[in-house]
C-alpha atoms as a PDB file:
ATOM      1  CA  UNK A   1     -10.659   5.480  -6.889  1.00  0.00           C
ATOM      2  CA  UNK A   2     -11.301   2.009  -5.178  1.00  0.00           C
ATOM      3  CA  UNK A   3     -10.602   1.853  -1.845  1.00  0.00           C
ATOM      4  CA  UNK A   4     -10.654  -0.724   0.922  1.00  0.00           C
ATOM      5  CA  UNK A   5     -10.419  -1.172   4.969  1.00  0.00           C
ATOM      6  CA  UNK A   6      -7.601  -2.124   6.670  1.00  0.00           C
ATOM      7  CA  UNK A   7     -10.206  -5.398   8.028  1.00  0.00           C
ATOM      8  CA  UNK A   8     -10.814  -6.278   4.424  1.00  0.00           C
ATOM      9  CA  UNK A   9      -7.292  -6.199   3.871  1.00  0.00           C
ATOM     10  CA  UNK A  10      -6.249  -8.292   6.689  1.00  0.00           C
ATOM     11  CA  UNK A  11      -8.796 -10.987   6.008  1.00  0.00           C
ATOM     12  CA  UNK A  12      -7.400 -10.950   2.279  1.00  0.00           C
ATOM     13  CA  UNK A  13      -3.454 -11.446   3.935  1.00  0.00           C
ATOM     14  CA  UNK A  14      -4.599 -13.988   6.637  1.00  0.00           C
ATOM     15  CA  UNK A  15      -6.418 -15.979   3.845  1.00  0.00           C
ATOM     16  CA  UNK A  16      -3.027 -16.029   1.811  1.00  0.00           C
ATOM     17  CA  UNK A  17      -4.541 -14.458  -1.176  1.00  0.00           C
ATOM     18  CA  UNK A  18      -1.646 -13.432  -3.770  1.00  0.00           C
ATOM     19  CA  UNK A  19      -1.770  -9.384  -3.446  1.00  0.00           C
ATOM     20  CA  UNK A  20       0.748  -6.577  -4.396  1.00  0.00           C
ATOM     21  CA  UNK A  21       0.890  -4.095  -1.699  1.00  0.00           C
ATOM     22  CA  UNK A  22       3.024  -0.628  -1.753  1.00  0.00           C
ATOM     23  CA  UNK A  23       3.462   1.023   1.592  1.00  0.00           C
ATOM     24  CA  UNK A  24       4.251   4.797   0.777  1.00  0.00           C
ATOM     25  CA  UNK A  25       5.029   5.766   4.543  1.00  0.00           C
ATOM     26  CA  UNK A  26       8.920   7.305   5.137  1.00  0.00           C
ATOM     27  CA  UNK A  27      11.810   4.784   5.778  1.00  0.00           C
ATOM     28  CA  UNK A  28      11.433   5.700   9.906  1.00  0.00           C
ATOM     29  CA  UNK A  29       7.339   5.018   9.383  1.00  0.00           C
ATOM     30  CA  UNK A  30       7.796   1.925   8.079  1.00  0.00           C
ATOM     31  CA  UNK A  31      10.900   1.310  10.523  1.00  0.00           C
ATOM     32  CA  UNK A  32       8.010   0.651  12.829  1.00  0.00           C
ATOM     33  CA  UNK A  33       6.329  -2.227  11.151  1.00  0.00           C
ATOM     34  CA  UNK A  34       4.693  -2.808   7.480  1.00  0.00           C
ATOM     35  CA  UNK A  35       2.355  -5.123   6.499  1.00  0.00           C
ATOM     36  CA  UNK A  36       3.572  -8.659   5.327  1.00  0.00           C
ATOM     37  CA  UNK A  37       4.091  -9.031   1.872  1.00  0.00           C
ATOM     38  CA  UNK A  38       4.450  -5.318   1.567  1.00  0.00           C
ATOM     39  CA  UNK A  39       6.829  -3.843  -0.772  1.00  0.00           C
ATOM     40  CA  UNK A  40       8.424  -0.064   0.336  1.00  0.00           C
ATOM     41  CA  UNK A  41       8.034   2.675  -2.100  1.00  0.00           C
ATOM     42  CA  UNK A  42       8.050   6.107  -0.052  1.00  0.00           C
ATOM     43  CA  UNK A  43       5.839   8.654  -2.026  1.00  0.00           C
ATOM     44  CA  UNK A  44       7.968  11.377  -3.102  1.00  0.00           C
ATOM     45  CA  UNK A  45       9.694   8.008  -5.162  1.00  0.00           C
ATOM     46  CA  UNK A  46       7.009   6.336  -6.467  1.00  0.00           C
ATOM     47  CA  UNK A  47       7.131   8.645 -10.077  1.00  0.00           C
ATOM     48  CA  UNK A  48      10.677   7.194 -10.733  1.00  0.00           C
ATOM     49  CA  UNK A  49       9.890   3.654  -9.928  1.00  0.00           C
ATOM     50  CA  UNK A  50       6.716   2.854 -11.265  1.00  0.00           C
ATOM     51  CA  UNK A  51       8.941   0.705 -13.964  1.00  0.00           C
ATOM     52  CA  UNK A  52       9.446  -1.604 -10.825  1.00  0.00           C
ATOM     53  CA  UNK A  53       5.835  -2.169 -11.142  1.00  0.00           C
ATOM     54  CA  UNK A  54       3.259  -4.495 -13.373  1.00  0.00           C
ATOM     55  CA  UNK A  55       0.595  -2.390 -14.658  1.00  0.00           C
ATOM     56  CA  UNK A  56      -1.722  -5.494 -15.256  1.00  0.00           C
ATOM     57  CA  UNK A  57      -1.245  -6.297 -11.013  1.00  0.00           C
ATOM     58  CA  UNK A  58      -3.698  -4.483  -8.471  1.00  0.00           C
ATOM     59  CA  UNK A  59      -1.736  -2.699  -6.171  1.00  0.00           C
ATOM     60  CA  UNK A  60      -3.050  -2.000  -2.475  1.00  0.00           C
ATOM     61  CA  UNK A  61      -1.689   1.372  -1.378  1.00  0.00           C
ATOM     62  CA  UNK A  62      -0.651   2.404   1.900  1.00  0.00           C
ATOM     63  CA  UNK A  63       0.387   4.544   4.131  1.00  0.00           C
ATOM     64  CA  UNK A  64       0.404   5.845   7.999  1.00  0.00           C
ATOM     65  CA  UNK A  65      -3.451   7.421   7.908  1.00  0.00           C
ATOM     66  CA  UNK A  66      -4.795   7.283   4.096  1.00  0.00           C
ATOM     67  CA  UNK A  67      -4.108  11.013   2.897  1.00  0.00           C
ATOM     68  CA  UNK A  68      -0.669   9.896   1.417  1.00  0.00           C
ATOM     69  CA  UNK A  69      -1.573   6.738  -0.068  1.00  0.00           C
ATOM     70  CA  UNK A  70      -4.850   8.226  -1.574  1.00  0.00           C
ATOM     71  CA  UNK A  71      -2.438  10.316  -3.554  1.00  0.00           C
ATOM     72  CA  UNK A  72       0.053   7.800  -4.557  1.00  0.00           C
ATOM     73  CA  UNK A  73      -3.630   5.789  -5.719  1.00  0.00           C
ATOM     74  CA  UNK A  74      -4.448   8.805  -7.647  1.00  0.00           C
ATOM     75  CA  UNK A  75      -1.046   8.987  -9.132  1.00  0.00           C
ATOM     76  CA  UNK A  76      -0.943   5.289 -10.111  1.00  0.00           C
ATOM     77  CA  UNK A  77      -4.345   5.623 -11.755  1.00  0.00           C
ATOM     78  CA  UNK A  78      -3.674   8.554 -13.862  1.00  0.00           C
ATOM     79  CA  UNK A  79      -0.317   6.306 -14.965  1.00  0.00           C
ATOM     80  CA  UNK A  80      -2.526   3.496 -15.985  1.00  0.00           C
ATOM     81  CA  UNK A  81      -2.266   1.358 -13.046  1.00  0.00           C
ATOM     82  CA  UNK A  82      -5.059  -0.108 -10.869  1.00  0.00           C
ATOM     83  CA  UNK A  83      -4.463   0.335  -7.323  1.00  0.00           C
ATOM     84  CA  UNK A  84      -6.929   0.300  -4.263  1.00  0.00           C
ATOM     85  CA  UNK A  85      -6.363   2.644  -1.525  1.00  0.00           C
ATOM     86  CA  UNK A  86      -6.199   1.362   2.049  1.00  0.00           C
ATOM     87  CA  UNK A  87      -8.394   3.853   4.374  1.00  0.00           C
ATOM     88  CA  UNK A  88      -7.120   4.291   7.711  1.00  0.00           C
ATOM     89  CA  UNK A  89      -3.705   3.154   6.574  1.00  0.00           C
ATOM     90  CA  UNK A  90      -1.243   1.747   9.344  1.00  0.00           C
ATOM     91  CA  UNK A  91      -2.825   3.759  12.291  1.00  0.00           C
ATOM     92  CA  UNK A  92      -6.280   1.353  11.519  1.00  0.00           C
ATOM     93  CA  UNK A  93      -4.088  -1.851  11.088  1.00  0.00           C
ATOM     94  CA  UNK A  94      -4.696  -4.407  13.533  1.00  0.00           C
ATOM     95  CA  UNK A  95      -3.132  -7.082  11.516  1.00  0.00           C
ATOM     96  CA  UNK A  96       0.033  -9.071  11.751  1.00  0.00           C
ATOM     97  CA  UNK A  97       3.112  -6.588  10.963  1.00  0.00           C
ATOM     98  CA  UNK A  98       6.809  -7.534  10.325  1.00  0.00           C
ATOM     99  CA  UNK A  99       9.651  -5.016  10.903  1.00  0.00           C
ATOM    100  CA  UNK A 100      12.932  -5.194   9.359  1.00  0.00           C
END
């Protein structure tokens, strides 16, 4: 599984680069800010909406610490998808976060 840091992540969002990113964290996690850009999908949904999603897209996974979203990766891959998982998740994210 492909992975990436949080600092490779934010230098790919500050430089506007078009990315697909899933945060997999619980409504009240993400309650307390997600990454811009970042589209919710809590784990225990993501089997019954992966038709939301483009299996030709790379989707960056994430979550509150990486355990989660190295499952949803696995998940996705095994489905036929290509995402990367995003080590250290939000607790590593130093970036620019929007809440709503």
């Amino acid at each position: 599984m492909k992975s990436i840091s949080t600092d490779e992540l934010n230098q790919k969002v500050d430089a506007g680069d078009e990315l697909h990113i899933i945060d997999v964290r619980e409504k009240d996690e993400v309650a307390a800010g997600m990454i811009p850009g970042a589209r919710h999908i809590p784990l225990g949904e993501l089997p019954e909406r992966t038709e939301e999603l483009d299996s030709s897209k790379q989707y960056y996974v994430v979550c509150q610490a990486g355990g989660r979203s190295a499952k949803a990766a696995e998940y996705l891959e095994s489905n036929g998808f290509h995402p990367v998982n995003v080590d250290g998740g939000m607790s590593s994210w130093r970036g620019v976060t929007v809440y709503g």
